[in-house]
PDB file of N, CA and C in Angstrom:
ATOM      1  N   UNK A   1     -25.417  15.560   3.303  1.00  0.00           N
ATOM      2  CA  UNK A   1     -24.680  16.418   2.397  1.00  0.00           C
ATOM      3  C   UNK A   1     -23.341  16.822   2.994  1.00  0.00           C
ATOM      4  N   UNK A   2     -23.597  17.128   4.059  1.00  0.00           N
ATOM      5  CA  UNK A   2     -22.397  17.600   4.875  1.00  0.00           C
ATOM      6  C   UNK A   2     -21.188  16.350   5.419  1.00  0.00           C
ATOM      7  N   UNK A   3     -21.607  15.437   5.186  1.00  0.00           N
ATOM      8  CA  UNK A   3     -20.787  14.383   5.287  1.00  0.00           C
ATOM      9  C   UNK A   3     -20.104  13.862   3.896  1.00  0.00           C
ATOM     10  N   UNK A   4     -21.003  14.029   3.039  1.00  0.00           N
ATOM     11  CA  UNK A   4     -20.207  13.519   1.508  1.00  0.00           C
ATOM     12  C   UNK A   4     -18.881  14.856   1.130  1.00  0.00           C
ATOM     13  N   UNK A   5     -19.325  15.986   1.966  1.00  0.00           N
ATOM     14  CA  UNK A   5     -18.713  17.029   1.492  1.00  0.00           C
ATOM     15  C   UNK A   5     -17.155  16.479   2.618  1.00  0.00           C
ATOM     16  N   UNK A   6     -17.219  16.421   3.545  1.00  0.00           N
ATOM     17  CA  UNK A   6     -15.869  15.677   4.165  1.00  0.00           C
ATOM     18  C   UNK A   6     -15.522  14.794   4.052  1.00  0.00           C
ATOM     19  N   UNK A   7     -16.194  13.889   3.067  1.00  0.00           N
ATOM     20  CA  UNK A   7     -15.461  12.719   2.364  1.00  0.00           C
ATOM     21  C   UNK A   7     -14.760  13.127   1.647  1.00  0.00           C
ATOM     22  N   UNK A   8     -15.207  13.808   0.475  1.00  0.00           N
ATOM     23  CA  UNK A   8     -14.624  14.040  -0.670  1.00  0.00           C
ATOM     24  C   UNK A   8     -13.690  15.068  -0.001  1.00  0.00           C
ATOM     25  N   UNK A   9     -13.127  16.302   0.673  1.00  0.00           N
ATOM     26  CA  UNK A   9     -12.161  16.290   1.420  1.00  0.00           C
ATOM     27  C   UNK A   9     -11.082  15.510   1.921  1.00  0.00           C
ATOM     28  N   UNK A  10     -11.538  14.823   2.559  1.00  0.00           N
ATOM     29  CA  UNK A  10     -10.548  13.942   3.107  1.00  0.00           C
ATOM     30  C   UNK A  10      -9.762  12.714   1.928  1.00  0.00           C
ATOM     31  N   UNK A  11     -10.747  12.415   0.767  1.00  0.00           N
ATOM     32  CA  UNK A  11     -10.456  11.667  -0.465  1.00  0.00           C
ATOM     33  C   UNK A  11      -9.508  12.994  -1.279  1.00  0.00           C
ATOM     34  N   UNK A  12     -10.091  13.810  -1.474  1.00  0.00           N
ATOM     35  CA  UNK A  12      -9.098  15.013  -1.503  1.00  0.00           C
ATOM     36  C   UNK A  12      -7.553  15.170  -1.302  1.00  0.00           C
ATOM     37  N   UNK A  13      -7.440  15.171  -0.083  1.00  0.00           N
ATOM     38  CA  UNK A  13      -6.296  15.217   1.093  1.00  0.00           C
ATOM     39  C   UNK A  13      -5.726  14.189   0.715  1.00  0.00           C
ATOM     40  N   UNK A  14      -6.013  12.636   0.478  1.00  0.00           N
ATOM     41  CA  UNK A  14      -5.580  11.370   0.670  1.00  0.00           C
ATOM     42  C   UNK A  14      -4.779  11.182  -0.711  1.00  0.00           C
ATOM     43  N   UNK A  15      -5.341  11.943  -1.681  1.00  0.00           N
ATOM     44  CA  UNK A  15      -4.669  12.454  -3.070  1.00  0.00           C
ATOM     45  C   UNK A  15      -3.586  12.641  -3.143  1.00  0.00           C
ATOM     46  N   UNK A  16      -3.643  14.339  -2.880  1.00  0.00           N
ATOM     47  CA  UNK A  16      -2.564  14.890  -2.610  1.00  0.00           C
ATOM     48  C   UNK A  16      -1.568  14.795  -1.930  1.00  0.00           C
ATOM     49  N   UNK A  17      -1.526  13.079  -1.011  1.00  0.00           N
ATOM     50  CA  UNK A  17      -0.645  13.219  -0.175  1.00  0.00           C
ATOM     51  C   UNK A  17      -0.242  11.935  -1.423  1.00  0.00           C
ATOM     52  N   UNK A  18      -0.768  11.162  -1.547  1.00  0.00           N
ATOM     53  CA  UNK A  18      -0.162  10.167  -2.493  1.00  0.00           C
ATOM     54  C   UNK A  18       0.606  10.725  -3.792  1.00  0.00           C
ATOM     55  N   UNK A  19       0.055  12.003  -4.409  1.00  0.00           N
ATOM     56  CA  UNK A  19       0.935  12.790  -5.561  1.00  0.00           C
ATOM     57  C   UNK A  19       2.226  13.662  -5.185  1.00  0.00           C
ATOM     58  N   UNK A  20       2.112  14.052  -3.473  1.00  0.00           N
ATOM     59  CA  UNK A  20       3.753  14.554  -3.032  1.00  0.00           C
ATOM     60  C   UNK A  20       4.683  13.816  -2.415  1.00  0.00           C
ATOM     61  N   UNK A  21       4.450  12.771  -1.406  1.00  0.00           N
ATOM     62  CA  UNK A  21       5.157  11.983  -1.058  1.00  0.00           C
ATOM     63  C   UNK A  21       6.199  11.372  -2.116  1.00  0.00           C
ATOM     64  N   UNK A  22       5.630  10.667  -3.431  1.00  0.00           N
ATOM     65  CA  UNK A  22       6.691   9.798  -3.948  1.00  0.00           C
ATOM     66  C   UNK A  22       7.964  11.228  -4.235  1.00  0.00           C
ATOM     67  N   UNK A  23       6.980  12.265  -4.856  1.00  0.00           N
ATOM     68  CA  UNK A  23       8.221  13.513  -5.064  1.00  0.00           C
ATOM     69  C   UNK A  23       8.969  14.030  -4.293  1.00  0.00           C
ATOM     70  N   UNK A  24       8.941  14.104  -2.999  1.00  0.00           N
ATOM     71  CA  UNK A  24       9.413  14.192  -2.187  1.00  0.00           C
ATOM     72  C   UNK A  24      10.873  13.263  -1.822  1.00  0.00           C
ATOM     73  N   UNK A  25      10.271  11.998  -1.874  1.00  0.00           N
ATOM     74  CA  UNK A  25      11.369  11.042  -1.752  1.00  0.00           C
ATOM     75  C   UNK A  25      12.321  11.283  -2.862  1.00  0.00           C
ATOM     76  N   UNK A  26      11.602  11.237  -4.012  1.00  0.00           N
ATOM     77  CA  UNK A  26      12.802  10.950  -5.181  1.00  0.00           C
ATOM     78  C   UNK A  26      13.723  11.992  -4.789  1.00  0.00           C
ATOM     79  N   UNK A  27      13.092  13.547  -4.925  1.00  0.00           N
ATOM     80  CA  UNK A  27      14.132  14.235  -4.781  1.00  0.00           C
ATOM     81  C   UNK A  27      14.921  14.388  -3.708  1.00  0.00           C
ATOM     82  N   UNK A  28      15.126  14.153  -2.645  1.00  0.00           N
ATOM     83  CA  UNK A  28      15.737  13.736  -1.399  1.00  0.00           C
ATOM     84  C   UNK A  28      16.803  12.589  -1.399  1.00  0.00           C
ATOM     85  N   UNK A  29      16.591  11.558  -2.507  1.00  0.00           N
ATOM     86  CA  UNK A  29      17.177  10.568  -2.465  1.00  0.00           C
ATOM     87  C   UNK A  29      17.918  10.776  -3.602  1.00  0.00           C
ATOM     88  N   UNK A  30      17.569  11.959  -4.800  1.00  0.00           N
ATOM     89  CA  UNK A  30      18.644  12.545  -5.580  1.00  0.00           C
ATOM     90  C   UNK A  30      19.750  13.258  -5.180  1.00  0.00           C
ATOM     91  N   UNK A  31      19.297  14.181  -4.260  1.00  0.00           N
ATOM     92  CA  UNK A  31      20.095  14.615  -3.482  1.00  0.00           C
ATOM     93  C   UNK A  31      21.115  14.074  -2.441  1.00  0.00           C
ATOM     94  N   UNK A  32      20.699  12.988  -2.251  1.00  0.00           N
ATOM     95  CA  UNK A  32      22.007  12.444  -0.876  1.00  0.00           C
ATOM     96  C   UNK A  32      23.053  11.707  -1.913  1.00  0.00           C
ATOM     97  N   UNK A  33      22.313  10.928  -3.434  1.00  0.00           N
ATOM     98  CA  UNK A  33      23.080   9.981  -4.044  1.00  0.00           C
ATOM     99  C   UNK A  33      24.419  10.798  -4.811  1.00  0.00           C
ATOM    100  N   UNK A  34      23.455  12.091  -5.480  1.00  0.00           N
ATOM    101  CA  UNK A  34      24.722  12.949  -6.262  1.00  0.00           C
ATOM    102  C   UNK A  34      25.166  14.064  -5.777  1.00  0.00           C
ATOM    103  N   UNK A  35      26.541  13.660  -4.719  1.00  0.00           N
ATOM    104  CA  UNK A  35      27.241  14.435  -4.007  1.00  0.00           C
ATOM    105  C   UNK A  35      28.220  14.483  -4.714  1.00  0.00           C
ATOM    106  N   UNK A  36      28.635  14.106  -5.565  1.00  0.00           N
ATOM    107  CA  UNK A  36      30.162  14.403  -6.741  1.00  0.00           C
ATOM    108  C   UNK A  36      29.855  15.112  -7.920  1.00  0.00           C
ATOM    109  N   UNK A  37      28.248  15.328  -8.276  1.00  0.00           N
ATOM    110  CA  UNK A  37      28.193  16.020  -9.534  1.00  0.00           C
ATOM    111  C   UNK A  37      28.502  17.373  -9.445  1.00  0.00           C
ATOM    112  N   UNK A  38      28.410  18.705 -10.677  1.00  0.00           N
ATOM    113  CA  UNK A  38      28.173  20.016 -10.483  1.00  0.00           C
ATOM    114  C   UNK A  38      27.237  19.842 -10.142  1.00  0.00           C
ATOM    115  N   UNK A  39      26.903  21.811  -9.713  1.00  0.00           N
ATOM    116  CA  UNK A  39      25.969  21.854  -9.656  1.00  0.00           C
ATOM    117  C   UNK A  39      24.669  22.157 -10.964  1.00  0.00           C
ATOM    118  N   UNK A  40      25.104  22.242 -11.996  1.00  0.00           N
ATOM    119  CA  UNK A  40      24.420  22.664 -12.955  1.00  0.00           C
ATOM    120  C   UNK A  40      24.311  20.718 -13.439  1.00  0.00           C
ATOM    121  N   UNK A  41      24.952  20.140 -13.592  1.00  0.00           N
ATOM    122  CA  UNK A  41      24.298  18.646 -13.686  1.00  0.00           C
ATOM    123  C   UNK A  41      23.413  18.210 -12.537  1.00  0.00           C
ATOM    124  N   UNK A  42      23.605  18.397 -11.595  1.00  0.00           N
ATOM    125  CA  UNK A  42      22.545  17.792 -10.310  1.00  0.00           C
ATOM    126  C   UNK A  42      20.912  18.716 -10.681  1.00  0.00           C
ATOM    127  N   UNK A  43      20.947  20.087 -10.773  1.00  0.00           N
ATOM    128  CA  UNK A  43      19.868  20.945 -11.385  1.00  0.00           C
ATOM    129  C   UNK A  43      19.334  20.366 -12.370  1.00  0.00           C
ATOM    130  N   UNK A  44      20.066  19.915 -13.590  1.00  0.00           N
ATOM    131  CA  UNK A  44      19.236  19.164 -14.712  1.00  0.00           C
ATOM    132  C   UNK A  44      18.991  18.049 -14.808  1.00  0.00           C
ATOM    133  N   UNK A  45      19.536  17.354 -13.662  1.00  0.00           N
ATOM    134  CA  UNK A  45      19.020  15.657 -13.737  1.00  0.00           C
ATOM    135  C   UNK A  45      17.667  15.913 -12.710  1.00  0.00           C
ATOM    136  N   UNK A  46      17.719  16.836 -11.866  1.00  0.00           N
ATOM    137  CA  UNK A  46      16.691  17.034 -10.793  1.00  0.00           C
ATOM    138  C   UNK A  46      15.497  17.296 -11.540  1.00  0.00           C
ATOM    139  N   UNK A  47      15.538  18.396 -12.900  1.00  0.00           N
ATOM    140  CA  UNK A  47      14.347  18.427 -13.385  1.00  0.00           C
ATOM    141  C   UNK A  47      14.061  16.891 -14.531  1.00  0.00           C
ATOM    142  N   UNK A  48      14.987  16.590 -14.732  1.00  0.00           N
ATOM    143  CA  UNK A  48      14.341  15.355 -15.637  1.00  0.00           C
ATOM    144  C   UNK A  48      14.017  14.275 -14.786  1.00  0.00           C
ATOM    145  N   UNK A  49      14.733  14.268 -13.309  1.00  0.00           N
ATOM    146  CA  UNK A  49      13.777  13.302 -12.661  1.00  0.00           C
ATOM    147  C   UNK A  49      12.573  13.543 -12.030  1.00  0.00           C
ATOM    148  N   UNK A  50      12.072  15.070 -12.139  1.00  0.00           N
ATOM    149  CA  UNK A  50      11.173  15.241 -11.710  1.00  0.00           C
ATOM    150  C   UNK A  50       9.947  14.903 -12.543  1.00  0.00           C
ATOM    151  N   UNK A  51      10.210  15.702 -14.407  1.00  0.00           N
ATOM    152  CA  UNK A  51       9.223  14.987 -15.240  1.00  0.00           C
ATOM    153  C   UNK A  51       9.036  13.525 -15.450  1.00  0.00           C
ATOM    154  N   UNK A  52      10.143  13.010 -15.160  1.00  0.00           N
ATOM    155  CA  UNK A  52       9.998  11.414 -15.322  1.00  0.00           C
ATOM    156  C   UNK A  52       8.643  10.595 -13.987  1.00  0.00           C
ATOM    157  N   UNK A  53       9.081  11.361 -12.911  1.00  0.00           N
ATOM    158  CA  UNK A  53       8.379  11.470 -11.612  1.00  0.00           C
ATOM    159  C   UNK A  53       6.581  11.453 -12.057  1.00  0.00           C
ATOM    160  N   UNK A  54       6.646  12.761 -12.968  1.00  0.00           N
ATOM    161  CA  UNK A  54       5.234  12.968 -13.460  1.00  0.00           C
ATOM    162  C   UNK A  54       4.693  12.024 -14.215  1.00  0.00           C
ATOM    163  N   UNK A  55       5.696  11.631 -14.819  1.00  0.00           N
ATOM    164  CA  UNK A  55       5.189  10.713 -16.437  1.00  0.00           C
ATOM    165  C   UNK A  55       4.795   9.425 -15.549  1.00  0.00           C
ATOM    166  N   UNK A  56       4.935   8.945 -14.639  1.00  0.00           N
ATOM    167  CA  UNK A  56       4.864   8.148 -14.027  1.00  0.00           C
ATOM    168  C   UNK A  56       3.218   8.009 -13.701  1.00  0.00           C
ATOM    169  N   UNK A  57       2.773   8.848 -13.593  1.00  0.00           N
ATOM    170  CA  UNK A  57       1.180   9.295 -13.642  1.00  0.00           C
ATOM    171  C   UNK A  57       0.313   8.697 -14.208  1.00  0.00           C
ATOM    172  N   UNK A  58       1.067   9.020 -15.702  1.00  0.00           N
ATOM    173  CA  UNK A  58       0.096   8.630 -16.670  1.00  0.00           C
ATOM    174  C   UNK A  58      -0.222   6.797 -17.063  1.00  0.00           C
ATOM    175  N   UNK A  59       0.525   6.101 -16.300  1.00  0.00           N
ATOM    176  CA  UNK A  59       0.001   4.941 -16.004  1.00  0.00           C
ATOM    177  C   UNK A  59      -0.724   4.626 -15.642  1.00  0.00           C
ATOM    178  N   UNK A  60      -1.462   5.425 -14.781  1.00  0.00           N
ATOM    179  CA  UNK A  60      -2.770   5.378 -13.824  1.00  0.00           C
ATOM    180  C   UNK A  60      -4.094   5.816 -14.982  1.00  0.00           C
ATOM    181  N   UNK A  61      -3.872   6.280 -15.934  1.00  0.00           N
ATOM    182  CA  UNK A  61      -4.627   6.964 -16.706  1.00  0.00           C
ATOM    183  C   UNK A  61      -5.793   7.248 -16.869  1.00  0.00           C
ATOM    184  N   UNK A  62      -6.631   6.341 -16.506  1.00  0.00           N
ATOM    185  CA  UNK A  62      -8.113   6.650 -16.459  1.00  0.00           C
ATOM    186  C   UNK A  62      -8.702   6.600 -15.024  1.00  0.00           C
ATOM    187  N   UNK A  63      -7.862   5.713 -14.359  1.00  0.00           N
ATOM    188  CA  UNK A  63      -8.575   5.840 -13.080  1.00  0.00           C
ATOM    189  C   UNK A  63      -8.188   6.906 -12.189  1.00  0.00           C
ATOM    190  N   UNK A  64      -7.575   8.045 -12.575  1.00  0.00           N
ATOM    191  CA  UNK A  64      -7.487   9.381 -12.259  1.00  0.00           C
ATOM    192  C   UNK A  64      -8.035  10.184 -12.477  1.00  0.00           C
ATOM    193  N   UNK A  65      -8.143  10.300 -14.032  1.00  0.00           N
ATOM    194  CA  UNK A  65      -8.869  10.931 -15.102  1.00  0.00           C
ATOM    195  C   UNK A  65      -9.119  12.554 -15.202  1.00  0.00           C
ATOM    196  N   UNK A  66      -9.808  13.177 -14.590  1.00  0.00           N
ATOM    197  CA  UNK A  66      -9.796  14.053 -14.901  1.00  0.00           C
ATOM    198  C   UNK A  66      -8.395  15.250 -14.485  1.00  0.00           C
ATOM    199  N   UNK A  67      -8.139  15.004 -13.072  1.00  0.00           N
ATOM    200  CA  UNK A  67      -7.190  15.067 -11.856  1.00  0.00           C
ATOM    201  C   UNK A  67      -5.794  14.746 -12.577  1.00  0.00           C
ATOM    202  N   UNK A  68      -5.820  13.944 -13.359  1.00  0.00           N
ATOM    203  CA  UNK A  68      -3.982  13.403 -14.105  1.00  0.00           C
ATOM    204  C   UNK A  68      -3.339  14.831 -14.059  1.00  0.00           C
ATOM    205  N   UNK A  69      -3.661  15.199 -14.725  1.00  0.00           N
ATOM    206  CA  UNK A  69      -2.749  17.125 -14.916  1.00  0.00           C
ATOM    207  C   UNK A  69      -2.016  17.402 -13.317  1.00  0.00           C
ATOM    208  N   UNK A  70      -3.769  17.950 -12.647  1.00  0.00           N
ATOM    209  CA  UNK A  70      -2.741  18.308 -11.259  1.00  0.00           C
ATOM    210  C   UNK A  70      -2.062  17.232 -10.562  1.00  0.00           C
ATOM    211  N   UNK A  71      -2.250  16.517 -10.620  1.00  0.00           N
ATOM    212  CA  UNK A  71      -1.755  14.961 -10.212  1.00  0.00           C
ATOM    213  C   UNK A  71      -0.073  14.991 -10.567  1.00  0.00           C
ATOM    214  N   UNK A  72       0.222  15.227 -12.016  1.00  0.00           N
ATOM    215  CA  UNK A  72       1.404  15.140 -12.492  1.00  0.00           C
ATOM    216  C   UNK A  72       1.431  16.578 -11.903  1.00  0.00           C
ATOM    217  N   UNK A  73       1.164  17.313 -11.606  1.00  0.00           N
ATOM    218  CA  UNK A  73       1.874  19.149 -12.086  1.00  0.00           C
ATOM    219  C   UNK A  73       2.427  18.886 -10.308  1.00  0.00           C
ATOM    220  N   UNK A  74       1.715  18.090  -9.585  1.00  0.00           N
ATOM    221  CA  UNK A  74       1.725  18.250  -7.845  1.00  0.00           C
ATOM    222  C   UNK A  74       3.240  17.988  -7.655  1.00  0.00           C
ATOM    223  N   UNK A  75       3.143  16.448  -8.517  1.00  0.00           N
ATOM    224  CA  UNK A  75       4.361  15.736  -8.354  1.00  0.00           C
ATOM    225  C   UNK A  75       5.851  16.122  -8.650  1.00  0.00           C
ATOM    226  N   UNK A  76       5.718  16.977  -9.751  1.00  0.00           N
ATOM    227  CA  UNK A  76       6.658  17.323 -10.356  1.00  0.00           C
ATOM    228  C   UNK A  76       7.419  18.776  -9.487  1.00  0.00           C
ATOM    229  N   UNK A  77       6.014  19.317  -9.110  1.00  0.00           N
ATOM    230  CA  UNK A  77       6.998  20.848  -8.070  1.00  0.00           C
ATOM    231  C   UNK A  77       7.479  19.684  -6.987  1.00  0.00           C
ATOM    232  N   UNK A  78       6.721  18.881  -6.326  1.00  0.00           N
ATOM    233  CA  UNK A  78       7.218  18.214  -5.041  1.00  0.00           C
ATOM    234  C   UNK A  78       8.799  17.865  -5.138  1.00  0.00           C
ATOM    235  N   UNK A  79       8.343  17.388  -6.193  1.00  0.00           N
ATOM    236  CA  UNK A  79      10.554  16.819  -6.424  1.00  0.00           C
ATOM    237  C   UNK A  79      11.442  17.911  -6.566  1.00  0.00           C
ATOM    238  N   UNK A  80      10.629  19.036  -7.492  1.00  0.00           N
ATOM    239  CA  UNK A  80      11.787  20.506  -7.695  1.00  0.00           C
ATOM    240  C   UNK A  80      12.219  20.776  -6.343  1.00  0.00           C
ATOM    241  N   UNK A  81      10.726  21.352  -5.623  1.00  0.00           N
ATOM    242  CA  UNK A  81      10.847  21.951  -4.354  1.00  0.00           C
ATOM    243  C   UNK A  81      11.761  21.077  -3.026  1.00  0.00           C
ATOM    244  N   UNK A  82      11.849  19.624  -3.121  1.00  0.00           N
ATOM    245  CA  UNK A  82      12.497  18.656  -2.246  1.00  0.00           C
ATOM    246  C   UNK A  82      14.005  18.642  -2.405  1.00  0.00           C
ATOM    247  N   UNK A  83      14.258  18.804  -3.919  1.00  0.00           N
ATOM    248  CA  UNK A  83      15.521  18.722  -4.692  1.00  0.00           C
ATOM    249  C   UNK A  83      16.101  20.234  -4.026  1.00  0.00           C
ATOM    250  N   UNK A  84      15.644  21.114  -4.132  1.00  0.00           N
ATOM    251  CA  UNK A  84      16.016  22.423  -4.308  1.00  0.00           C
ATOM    252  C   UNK A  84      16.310  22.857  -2.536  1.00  0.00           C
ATOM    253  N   UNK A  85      15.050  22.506  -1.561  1.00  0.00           N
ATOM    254  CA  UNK A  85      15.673  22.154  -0.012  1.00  0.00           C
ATOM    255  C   UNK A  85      16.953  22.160  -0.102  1.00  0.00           C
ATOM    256  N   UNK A  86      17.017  20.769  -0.428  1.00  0.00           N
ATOM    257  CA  UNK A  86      18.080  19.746   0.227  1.00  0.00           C
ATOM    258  C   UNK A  86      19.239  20.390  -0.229  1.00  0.00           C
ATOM    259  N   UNK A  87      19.504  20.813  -1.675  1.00  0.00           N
ATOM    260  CA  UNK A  87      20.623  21.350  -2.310  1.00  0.00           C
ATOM    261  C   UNK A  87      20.905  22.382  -1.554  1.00  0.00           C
ATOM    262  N   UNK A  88      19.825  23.388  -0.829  1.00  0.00           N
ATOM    263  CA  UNK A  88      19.904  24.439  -0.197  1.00  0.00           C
ATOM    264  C   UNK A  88      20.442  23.997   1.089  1.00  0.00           C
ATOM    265  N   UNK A  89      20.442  23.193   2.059  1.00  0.00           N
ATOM    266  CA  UNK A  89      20.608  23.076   3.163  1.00  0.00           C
ATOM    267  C   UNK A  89      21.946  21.968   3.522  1.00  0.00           C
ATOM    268  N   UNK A  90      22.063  21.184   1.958  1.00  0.00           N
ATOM    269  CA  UNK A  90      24.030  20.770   1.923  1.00  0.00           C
ATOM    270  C   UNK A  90      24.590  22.153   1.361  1.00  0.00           C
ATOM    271  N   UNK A  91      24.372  22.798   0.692  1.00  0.00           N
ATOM    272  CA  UNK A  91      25.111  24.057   0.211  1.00  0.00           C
ATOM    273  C   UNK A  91      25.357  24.796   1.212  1.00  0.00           C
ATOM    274  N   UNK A  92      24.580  25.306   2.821  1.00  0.00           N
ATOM    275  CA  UNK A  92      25.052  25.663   3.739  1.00  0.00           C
ATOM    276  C   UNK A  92      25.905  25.261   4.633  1.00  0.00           C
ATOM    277  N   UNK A  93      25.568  23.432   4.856  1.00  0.00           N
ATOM    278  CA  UNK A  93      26.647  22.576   5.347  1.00  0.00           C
ATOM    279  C   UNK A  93      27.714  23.531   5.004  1.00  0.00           C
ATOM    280  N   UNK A  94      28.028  22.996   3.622  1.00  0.00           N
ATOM    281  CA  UNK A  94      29.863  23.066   3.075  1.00  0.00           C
ATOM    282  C   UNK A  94      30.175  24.771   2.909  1.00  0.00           C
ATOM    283  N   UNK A  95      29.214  25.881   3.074  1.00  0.00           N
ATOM    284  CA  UNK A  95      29.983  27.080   3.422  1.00  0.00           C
ATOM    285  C   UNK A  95      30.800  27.279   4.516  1.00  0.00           C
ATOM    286  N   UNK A  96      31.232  27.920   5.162  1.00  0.00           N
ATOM    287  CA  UNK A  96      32.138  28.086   6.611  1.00  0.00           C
ATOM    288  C   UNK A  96      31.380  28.786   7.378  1.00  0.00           C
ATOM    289  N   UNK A  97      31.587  29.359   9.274  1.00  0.00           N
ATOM    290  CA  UNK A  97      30.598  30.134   9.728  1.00  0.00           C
ATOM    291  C   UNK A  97      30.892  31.572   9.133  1.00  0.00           C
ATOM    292  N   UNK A  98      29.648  32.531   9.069  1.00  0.00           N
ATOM    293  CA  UNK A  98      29.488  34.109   8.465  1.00  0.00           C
ATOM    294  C   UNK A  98      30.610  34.697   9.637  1.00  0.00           C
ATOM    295  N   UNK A  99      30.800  34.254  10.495  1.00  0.00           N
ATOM    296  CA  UNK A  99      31.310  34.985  11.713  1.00  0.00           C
ATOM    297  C   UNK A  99      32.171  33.888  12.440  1.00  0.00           C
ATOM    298  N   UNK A 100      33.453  34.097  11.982  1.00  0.00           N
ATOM    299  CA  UNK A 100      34.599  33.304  12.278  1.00  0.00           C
ATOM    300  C   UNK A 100      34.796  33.678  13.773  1.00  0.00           C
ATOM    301  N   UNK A 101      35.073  32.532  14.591  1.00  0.00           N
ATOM    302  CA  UNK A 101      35.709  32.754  15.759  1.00  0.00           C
ATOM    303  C   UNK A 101      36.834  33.177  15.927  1.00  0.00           C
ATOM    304  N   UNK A 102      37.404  34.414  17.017  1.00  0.00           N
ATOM    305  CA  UNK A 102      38.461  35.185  16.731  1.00  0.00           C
ATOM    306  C   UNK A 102      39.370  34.199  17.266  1.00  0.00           C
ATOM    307  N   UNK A 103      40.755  34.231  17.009  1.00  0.00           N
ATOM    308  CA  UNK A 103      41.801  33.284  17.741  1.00  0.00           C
ATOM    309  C   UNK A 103      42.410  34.066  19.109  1.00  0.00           C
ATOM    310  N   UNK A 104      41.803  35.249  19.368  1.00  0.00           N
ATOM    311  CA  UNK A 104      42.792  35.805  20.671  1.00  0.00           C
ATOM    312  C   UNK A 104      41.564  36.597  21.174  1.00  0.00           C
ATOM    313  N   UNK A 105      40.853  36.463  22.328  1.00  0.00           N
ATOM    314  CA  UNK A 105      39.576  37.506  22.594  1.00  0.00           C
ATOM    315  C   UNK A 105      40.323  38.193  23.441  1.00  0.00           C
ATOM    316  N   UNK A 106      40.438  39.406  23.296  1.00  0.00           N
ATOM    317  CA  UNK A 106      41.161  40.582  24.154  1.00  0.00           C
ATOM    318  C   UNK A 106      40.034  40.853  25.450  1.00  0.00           C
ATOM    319  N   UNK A 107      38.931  40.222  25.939  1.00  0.00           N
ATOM    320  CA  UNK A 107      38.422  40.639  27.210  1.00  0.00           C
ATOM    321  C   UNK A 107      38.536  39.496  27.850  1.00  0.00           C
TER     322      UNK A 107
END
């Protein structure tokens, strides 16, 4: 019993890594490609590539089956949340430092 129960765990785990990974990538690889858009176009292509990401799911359709929902719902934060990083961490790139270096240190 105790062994079927860490199968299905680990079949579990093996899931969920197959439903965040691809989201992950996409949105990462949205992010490096659209460096010339706004930001309010990069935000709305991010969520339509994220549902597209999901819809992608439903190809699998029965041999998922019950799981399709969280399956798609996994995929779809993975890309928001990857998209939304990355935007976060070039958006700090291109600010300047909070605390400019002075040009004359008087000590």
């Amino acid at each position: 019993m105790i062994i079927f129960l860490f199968v299905l765990l680990f079949l579990l785990c093996l899931g969920l890594i197959a439903a965040v990974v691809p989201g992950l990538l996409i949105g990462y690889a949205f992010v490096a490609v659209s460096g010339k858009l706004s930001l309010r176009a990069r935000v709305s292509l991010l969520v339509a590539l994220g549902v597209g990401g999901a819809a992608l799911w439903l190809g699998l359709g029965e041999l998922v089956g019950v799981l399709l929902p969280l399956a798609m719902l996994v995929s779809f934060f993975a890309t928001l949340a990857s998209g939304a990083a990355f935007l976060g961490l070039e958006a700090r790139k291109r600010r300047g430092p909070r605390y400019p270096a002075l040009a004359w240190q008087s000590w």
